[in-house]
C-alpha atoms as a PDB file:
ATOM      1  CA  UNK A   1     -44.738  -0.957 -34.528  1.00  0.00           C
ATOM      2  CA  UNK A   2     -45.924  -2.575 -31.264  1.00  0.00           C
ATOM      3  CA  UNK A   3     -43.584  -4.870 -30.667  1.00  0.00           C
ATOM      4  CA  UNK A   4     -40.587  -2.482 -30.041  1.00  0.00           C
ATOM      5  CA  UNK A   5     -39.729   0.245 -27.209  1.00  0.00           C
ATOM      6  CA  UNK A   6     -37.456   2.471 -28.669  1.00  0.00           C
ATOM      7  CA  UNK A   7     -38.174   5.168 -31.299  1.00  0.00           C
ATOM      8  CA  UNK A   8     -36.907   4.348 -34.920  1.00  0.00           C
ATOM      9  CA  UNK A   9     -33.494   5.205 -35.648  1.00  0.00           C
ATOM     10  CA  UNK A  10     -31.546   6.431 -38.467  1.00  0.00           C
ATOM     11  CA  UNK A  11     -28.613   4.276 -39.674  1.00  0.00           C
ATOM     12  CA  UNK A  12     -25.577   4.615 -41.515  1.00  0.00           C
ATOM     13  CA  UNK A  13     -23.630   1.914 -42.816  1.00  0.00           C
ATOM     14  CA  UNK A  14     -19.657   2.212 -43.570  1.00  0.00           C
ATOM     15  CA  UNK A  15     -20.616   5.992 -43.194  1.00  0.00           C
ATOM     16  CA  UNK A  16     -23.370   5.934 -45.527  1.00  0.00           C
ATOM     17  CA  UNK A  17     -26.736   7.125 -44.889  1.00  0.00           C
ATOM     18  CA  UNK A  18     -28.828   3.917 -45.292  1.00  0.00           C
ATOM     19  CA  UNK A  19     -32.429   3.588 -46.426  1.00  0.00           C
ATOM     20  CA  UNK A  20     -34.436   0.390 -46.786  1.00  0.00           C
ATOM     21  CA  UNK A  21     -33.949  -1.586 -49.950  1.00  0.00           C
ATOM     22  CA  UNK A  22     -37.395  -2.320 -50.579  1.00  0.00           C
ATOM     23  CA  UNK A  23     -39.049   1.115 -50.026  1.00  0.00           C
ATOM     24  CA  UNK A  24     -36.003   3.543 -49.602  1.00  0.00           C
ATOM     25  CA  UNK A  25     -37.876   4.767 -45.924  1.00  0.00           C
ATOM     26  CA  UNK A  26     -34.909   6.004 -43.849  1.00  0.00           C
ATOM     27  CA  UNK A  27     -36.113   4.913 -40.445  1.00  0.00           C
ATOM     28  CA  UNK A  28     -35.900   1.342 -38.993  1.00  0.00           C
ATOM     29  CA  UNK A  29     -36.712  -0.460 -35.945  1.00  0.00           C
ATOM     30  CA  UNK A  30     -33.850  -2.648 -34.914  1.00  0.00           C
ATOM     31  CA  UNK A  31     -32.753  -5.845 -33.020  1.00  0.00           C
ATOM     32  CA  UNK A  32     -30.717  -8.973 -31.933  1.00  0.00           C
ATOM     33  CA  UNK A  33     -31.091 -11.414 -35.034  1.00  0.00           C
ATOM     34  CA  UNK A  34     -30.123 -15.109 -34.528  1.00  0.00           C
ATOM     35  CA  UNK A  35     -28.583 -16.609 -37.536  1.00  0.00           C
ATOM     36  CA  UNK A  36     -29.632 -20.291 -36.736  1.00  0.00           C
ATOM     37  CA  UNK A  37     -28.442 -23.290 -38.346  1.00  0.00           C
ATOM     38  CA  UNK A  38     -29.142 -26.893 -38.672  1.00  0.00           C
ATOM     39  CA  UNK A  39     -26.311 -28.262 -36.510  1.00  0.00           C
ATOM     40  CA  UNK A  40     -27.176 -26.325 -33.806  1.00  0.00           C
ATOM     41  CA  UNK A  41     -30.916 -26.536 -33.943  1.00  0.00           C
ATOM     42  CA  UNK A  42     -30.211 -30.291 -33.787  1.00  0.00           C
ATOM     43  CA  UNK A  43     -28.019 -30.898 -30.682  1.00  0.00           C
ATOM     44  CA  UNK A  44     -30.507 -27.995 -29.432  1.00  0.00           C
ATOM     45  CA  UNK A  45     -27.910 -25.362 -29.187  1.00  0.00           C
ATOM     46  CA  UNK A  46     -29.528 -22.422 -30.743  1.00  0.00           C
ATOM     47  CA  UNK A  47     -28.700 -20.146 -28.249  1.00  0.00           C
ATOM     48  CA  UNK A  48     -24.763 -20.934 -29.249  1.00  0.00           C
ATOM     49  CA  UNK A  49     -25.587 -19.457 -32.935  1.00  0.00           C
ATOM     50  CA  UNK A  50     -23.944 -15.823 -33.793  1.00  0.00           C
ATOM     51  CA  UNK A  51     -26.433 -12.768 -33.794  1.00  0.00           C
ATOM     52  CA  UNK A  52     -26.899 -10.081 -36.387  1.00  0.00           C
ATOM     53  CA  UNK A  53     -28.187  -6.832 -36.014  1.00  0.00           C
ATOM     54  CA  UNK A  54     -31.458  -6.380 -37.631  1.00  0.00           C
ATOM     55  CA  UNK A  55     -32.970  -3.212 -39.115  1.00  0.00           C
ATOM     56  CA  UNK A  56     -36.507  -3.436 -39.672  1.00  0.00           C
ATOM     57  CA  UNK A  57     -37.899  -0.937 -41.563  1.00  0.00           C
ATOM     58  CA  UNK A  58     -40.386   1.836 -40.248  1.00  0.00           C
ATOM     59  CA  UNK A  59     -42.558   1.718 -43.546  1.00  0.00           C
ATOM     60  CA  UNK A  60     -42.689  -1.394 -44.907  1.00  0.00           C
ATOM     61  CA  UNK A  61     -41.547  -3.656 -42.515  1.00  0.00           C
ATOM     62  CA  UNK A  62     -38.616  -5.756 -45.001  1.00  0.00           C
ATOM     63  CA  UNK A  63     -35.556  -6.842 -42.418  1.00  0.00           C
ATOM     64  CA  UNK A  64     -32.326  -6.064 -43.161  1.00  0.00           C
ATOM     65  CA  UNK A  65     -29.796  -8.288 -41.662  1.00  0.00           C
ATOM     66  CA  UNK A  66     -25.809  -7.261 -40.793  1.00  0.00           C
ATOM     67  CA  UNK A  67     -23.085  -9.263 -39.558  1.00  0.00           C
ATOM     68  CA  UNK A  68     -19.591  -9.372 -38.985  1.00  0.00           C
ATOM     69  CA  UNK A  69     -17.549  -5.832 -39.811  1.00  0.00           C
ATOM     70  CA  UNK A  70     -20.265  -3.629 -42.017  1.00  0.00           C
ATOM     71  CA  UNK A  71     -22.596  -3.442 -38.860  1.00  0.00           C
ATOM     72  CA  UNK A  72     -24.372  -0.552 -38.898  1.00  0.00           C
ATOM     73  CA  UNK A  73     -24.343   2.292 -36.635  1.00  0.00           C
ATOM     74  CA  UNK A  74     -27.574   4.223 -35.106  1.00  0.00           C
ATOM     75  CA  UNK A  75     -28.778   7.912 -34.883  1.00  0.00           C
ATOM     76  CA  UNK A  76     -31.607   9.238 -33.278  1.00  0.00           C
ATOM     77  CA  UNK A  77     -34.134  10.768 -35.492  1.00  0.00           C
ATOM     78  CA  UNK A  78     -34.004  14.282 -34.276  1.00  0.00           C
ATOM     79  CA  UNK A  79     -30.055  14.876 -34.833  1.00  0.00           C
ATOM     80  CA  UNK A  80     -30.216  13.799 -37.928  1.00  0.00           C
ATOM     81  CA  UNK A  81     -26.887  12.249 -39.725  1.00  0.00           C
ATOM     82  CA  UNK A  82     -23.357  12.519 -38.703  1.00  0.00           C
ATOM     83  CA  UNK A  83     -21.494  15.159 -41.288  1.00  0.00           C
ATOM     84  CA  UNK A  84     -20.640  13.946 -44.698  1.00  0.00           C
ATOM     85  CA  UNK A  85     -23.249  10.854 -44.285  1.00  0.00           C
ATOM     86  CA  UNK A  86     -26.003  11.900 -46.679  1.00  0.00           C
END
C-alpha cells in the first residue's frame, strides 16, 4: 500500500492475536484516526476531536478502528507473536 512507510505489523488485542474481520489476513497497516463530530466540525475545531488507532488491513483494505482501553498493540512481522497470543 503506497500511502504508508512502515512495513505491516502484526497486532494483538487484549493479548489476542488479531486478524481482520472481513478477510481474517493477519497483517495491517496502521494509523492516527480522527473520530470527528458535528460540534466540532462546526465551530471548525476538528483538530480538538480524540484519535483512534486504525488498523488497515494488508489484504483487503477494511479499517478497523480502536479507542479508549482495548487499543491494540504492534509486532513486527518477522518475530512473530508474543507467547501465549495465538
Amino acid at each position: 500500500m503506497g500511502l504508508f512507510r512502515t512495513k505491516p505489523k502484526l497486532a494483538t488485542v487484549l493479548g489476542r492475536a488479531f486478524r481482520c474481520l472481513v478477510c481474517g489476513c493477519p497483517e495491517f497497516w496502521y494509523r492516527e484516526v480522527k473520530l470527528n463530530s458535528t460540534a466540532a466540525e462546526f465551530f471548525d475545531l476538528a483538530w480538538a476531536n480524540r484519535s483512534a488507532l486504525g488498523l488497515i488491513c494488508e489484504q483487503c483494505g477494511y479499517v478497523h478502528e480502536f479507542a479508549g482501553r482495548g487499543r491494540p498493540e504492534l509486532w513486527a512481522l518477522d518475530k512473530g507473536y508474543p507467547a501465549g497470543a495465538e
